[in-house]
C-alpha atoms as a PDB file:
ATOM      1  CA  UNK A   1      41.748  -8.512   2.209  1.00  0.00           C
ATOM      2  CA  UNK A   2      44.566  -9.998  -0.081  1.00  0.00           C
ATOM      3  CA  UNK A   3      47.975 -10.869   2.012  1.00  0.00           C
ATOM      4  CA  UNK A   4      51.082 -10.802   0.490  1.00  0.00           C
ATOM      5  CA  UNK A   5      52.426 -14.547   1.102  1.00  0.00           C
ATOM      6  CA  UNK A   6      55.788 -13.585   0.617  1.00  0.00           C
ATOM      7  CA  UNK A   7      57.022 -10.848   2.332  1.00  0.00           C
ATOM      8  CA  UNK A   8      55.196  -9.223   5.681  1.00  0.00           C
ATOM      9  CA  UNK A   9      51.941 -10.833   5.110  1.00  0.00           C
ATOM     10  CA  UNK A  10      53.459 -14.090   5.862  1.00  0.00           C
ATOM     11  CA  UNK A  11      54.763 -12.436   8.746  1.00  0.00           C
ATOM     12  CA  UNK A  12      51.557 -11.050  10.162  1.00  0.00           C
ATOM     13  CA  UNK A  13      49.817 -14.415   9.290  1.00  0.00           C
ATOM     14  CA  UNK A  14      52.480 -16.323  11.262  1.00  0.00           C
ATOM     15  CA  UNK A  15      52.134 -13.748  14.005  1.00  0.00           C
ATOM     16  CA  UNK A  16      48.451 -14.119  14.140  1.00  0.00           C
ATOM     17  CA  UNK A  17      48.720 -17.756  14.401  1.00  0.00           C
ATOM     18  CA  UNK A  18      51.126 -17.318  17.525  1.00  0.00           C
ATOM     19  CA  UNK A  19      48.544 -15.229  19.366  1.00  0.00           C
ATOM     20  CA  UNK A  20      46.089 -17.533  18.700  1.00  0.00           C
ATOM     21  CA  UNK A  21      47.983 -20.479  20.102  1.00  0.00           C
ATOM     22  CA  UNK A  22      49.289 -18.466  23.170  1.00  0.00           C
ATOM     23  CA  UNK A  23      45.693 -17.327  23.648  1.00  0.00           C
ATOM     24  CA  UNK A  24      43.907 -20.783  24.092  1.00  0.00           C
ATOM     25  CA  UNK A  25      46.856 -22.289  25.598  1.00  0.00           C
ATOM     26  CA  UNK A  26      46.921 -19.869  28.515  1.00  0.00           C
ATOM     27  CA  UNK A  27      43.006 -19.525  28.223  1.00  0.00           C
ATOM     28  CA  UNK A  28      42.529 -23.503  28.929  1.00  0.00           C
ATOM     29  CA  UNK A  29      45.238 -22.797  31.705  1.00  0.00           C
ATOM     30  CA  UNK A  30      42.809 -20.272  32.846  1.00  0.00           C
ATOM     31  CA  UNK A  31      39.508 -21.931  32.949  1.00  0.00           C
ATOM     32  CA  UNK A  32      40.981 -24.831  34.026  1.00  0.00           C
ATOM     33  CA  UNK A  33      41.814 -23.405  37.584  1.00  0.00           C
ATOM     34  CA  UNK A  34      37.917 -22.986  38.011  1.00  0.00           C
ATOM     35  CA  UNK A  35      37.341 -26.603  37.264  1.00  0.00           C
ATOM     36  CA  UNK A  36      37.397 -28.987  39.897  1.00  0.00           C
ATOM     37  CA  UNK A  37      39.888 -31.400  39.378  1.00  0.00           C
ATOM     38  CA  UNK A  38      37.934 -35.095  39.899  1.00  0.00           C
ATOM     39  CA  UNK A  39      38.627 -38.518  38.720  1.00  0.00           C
ATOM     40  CA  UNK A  40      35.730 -38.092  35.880  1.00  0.00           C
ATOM     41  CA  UNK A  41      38.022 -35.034  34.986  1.00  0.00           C
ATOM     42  CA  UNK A  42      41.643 -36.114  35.367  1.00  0.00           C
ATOM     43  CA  UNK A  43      40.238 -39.542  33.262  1.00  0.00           C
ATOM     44  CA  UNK A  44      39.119 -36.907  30.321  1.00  0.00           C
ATOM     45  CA  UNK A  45      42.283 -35.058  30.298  1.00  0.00           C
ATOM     46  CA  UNK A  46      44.089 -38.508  29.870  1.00  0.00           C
ATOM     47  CA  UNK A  47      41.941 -40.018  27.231  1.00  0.00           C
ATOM     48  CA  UNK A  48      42.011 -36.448  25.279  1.00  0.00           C
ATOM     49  CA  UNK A  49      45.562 -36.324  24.941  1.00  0.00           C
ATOM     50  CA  UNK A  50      45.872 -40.717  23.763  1.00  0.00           C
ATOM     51  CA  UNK A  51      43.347 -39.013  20.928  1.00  0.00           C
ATOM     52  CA  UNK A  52      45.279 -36.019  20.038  1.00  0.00           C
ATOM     53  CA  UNK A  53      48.253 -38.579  19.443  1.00  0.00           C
ATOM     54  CA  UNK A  54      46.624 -40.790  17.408  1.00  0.00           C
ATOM     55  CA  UNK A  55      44.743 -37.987  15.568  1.00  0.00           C
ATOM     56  CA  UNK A  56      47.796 -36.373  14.358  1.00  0.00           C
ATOM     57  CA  UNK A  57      49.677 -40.217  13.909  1.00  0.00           C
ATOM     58  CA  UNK A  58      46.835 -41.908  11.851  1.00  0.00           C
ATOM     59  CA  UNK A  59      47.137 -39.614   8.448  1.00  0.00           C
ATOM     60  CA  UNK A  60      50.785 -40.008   8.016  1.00  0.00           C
ATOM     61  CA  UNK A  61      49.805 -43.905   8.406  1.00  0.00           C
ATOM     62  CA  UNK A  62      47.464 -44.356   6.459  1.00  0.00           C
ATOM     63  CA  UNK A  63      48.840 -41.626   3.460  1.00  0.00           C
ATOM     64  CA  UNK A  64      52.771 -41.411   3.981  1.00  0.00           C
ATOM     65  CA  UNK A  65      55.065 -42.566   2.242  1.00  0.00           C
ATOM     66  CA  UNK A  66      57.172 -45.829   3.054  1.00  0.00           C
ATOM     67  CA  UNK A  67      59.698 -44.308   5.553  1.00  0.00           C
ATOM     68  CA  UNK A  68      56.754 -42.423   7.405  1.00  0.00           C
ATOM     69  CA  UNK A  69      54.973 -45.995   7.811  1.00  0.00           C
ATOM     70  CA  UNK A  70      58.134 -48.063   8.436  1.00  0.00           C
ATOM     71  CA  UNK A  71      59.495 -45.274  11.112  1.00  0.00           C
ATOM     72  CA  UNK A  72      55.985 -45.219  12.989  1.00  0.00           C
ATOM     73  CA  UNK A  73      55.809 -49.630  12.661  1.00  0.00           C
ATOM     74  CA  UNK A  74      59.676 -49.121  14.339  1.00  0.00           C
ATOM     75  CA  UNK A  75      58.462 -46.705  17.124  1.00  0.00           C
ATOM     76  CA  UNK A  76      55.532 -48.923  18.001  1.00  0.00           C
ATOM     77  CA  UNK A  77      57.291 -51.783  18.384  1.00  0.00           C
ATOM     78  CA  UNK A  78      60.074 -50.162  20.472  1.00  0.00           C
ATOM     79  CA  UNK A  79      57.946 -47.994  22.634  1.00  0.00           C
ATOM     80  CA  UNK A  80      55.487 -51.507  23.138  1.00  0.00           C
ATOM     81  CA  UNK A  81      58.383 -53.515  23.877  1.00  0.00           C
ATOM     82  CA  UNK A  82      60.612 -51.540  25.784  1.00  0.00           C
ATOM     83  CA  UNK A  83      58.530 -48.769  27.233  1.00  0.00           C
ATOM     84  CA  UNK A  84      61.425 -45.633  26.503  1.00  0.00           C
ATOM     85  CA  UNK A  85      59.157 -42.683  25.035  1.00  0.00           C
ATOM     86  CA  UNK A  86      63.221 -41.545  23.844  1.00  0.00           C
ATOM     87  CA  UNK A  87      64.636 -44.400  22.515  1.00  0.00           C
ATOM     88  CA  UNK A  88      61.361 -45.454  20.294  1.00  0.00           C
ATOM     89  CA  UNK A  89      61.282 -41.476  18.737  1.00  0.00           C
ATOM     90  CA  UNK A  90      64.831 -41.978  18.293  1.00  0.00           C
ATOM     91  CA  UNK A  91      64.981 -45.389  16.590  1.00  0.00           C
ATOM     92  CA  UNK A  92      61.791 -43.985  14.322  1.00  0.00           C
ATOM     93  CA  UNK A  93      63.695 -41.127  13.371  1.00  0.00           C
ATOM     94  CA  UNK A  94      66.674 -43.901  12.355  1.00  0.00           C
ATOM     95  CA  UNK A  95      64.163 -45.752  10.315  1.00  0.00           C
ATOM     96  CA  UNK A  96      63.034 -42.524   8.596  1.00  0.00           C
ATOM     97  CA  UNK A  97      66.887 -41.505   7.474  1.00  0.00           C
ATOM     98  CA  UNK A  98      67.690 -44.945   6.423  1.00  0.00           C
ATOM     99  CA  UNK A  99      64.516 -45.846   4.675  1.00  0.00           C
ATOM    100  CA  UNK A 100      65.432 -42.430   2.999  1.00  0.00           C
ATOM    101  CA  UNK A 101      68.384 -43.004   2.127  1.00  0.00           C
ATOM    102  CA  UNK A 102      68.144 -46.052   0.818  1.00  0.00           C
END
């Protein structure tokens, strides 16, 4: 099966992808009013999503470019020191467009 990338197979393949996503989303929704919620449990879903974080964080560390690494140094140190989810995105996203820019 060849797709056209530019025109409607880029479409369908974007489509695809967004019944995909709805599908486990509302699936884990799903089987996840069967499960029990316990402390074992609610500890699991906690840990999963620190390890989603830093599994989607760690590649633009390690391979980015100077702005990605300065910008996520910059949100560390904001979100360690102050504790404001906002204001640490915000001041990494300053660090990005200056580093840029510059």
């Amino acid at each position: 099966m060849n797709l056209d990338t530019t025109g409607t197979g880029a479409l369908f393949i974007v489509l695809i992808m967004a019944i995909v996503t709805l599908a486990t989303r509302w699936g884990g929704v799903y089987v996840m009013g069967f499960v029990p919620i316990s402390k074992r449990v609610k500890r699991f879903i906690q840990a999963m999503s620190g390890s989603v974080l830093v599994a989607i964080v760690t590649p633009m560390a390690v391979t980015g470019d100077v702005g990605a690494q300065l910008s996520l140094l910059a949100t560390g140190i904001v979100m360690l020191s102050l504790k404001r989810p906002l204001l640490a995105l915000a001041c990494g996203i300053v660090v990005a467009a200056l580093v840029r820019l510059f």
